[in-house]
C-alpha atoms as a PDB file:
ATOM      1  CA  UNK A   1       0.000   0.000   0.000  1.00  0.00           C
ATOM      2  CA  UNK A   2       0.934   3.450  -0.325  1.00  0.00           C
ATOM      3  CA  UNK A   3       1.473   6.717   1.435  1.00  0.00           C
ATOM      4  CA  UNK A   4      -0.716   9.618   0.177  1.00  0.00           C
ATOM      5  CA  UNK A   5       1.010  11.395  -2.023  1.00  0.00           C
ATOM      6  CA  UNK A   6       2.330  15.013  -1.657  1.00  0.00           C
ATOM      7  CA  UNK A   7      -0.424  16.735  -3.179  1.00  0.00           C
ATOM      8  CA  UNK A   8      -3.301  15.179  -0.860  1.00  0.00           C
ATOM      9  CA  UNK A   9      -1.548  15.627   2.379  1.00  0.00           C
ATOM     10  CA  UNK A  10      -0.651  19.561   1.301  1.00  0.00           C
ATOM     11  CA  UNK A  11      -4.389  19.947   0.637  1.00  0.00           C
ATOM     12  CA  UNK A  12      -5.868  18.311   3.941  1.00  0.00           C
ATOM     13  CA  UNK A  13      -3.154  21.013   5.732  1.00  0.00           C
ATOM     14  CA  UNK A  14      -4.214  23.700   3.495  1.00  0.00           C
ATOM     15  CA  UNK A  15      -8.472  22.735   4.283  1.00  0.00           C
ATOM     16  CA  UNK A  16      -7.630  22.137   7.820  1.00  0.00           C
ATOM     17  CA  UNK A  17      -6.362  26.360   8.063  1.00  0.00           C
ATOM     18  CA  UNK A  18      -9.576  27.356   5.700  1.00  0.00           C
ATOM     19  CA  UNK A  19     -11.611  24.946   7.978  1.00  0.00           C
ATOM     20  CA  UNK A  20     -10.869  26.962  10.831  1.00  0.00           C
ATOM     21  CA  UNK A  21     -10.542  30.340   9.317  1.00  0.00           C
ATOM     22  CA  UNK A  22     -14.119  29.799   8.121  1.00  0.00           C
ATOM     23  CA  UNK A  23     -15.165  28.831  11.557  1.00  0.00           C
ATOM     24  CA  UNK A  24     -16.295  25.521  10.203  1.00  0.00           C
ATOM     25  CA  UNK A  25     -15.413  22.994  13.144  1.00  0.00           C
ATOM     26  CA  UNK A  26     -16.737  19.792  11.859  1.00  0.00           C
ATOM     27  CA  UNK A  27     -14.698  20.213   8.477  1.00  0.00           C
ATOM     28  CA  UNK A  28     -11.557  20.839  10.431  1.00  0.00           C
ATOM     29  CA  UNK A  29     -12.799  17.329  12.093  1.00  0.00           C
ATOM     30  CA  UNK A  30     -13.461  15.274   9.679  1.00  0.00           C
ATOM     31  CA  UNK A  31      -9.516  15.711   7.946  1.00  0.00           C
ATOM     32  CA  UNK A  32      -8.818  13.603  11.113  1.00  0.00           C
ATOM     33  CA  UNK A  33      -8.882   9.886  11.477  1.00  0.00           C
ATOM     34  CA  UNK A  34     -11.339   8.495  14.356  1.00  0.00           C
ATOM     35  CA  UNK A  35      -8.451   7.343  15.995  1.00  0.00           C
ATOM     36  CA  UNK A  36      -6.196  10.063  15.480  1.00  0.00           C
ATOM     37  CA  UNK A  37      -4.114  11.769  18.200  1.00  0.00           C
ATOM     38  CA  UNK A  38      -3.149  15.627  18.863  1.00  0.00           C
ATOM     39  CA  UNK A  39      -0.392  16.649  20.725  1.00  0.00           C
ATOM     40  CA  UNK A  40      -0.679  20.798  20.671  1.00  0.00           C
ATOM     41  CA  UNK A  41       1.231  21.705  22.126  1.00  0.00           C
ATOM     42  CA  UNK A  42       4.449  18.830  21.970  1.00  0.00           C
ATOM     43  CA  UNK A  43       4.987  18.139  25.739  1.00  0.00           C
ATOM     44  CA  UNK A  44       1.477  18.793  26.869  1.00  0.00           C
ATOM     45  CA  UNK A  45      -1.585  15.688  27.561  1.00  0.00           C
ATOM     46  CA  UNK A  46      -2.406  14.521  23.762  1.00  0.00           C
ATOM     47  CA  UNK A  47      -5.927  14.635  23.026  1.00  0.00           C
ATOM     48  CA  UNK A  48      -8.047  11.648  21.300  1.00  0.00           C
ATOM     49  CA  UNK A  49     -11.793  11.168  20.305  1.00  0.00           C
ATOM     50  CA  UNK A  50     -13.792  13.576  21.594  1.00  0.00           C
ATOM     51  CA  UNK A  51     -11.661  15.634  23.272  1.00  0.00           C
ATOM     52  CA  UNK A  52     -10.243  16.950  19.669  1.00  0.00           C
ATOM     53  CA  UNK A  53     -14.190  17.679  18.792  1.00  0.00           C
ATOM     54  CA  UNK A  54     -14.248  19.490  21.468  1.00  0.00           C
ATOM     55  CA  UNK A  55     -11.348  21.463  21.004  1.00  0.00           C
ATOM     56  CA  UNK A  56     -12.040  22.490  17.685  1.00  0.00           C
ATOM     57  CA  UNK A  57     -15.356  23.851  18.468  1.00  0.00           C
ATOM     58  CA  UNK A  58     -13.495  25.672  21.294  1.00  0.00           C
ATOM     59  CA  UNK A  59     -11.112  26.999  18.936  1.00  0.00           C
ATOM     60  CA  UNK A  60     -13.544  28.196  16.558  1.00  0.00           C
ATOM     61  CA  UNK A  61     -15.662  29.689  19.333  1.00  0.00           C
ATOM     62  CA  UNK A  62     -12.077  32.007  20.560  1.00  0.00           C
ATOM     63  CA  UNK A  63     -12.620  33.084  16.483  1.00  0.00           C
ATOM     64  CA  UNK A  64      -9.064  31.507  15.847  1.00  0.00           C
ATOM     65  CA  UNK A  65      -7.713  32.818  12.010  1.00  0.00           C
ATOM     66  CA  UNK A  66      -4.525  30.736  11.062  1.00  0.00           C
ATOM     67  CA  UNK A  67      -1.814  32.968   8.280  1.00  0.00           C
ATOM     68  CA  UNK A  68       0.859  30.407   7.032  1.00  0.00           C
ATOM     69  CA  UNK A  69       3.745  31.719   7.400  1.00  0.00           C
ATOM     70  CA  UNK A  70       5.955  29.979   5.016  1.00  0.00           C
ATOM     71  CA  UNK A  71       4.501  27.335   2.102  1.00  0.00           C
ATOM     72  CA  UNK A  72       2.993  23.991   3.275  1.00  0.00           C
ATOM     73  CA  UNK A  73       6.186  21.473   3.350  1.00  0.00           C
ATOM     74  CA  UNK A  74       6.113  17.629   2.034  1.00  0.00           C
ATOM     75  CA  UNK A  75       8.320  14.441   2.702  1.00  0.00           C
ATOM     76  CA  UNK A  76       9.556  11.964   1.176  1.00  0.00           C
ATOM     77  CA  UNK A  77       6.868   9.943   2.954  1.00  0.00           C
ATOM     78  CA  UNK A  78       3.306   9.952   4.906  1.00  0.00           C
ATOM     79  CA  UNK A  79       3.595  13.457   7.066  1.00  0.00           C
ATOM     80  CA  UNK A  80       3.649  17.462   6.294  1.00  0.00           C
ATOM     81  CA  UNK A  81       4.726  20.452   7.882  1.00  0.00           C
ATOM     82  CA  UNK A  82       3.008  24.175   8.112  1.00  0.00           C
ATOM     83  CA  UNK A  83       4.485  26.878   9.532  1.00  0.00           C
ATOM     84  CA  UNK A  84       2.009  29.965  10.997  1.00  0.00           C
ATOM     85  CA  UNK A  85       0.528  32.121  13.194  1.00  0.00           C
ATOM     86  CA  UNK A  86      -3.142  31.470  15.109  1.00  0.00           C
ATOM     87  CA  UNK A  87      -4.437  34.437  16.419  1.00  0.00           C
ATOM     88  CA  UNK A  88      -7.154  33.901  18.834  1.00  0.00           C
ATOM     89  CA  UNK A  89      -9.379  35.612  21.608  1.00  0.00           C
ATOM     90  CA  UNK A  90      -8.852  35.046  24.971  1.00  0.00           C
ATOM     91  CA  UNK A  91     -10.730  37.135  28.114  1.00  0.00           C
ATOM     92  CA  UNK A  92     -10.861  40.490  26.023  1.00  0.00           C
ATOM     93  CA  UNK A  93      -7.340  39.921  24.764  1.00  0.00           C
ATOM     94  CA  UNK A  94      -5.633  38.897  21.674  1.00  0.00           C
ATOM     95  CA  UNK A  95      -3.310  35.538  21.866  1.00  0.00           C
ATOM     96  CA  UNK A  96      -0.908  35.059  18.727  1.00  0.00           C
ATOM     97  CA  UNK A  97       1.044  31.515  18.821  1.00  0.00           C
ATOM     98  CA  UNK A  98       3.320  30.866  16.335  1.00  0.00           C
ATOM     99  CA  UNK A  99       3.502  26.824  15.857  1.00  0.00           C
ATOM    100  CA  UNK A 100       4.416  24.594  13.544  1.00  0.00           C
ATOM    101  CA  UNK A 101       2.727  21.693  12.689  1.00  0.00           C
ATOM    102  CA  UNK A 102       3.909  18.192  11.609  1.00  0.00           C
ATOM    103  CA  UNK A 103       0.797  16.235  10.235  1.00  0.00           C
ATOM    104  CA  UNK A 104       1.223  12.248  10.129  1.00  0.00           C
ATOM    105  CA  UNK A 105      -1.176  10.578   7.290  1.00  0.00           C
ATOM    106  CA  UNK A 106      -2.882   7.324   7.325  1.00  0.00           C
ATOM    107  CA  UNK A 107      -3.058   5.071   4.196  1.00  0.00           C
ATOM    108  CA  UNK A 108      -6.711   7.109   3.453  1.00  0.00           C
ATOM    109  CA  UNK A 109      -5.235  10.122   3.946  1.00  0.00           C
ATOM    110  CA  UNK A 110      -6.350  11.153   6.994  1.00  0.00           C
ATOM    111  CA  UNK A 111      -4.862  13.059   9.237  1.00  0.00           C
ATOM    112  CA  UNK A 112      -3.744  10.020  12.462  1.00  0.00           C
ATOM    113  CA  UNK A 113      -1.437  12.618  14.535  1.00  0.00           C
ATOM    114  CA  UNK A 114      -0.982  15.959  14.850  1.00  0.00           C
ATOM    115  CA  UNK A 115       2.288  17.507  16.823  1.00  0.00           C
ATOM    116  CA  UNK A 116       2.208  21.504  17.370  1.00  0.00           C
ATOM    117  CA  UNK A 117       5.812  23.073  18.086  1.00  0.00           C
ATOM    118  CA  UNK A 118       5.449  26.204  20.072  1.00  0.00           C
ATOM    119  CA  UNK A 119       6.281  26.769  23.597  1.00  0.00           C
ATOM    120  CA  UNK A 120       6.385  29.990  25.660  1.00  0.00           C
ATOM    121  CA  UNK A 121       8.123  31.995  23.878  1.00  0.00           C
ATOM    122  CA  UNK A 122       6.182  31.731  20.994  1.00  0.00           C
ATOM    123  CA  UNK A 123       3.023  33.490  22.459  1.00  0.00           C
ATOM    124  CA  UNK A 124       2.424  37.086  22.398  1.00  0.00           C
ATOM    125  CA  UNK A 125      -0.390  38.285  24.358  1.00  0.00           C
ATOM    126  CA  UNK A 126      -1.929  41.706  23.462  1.00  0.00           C
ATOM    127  CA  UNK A 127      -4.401  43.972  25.205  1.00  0.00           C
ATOM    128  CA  UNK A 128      -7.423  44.710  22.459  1.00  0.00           C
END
């Protein structure tokens, strides 16, 4: 069997940022496998099942809008990479978190993990 190729996996990562920039929750969820697993961000308690339908339809409630910050990046096998920026609202306040994610791909070409890179640093909290 084969990976995905290049093409599919850049699209799911490329619907999963208009999913959410959209506000559309349940397209963001359906990229995902039913067993997939989130780990956003690396280091922190991954999240399976419903927790990541939850957490979607969180994130869409804060209004989160995703900007790539560089092209979506291949392999040579079943993951991708996107840089980018989420900007979200938080108690009155702007939250920008620059991440980058590393997708994994199952054989269907859903999305079966999801690692976020970002760690304090990488959050800038503004007053609106």
């Amino acid at each position: 069997t084969m990976p995905p190729d290049q093409q599919s996996m850049k699209a799911a990562m490329q619907a999963y940022v208009d999913g959410l920039n959209r506000g559309d929750a349940e397209a963001v969820i359906a990229l995902f496998a039913v067993d997939a697993v989130i780990e956003d961000a690396v280091g922190t308690e991954p999240k399976q099942g419903q927790a990541i339908r939850e957490w979607f339809h969180q994130a869409v409630a804060m209004k989160a809008q995703l900007a790539l910050a560089t092209p979506i990046r291949g392999s040579h096998g079943n993951a991708a990479a996107m840089a980018f920026t989420v900007t979200t609202e938080w108690e009155g306040r702007s939250v920008r978190i620059r991440s980058l994610d590393v997708c994994t791909f199952d054989e269907a070409g859903h999305i079966i993990r999801l690692e976020a890179y970002w760690g304090p640093d990488d959050i800038e909290i503004r007053t609106k």
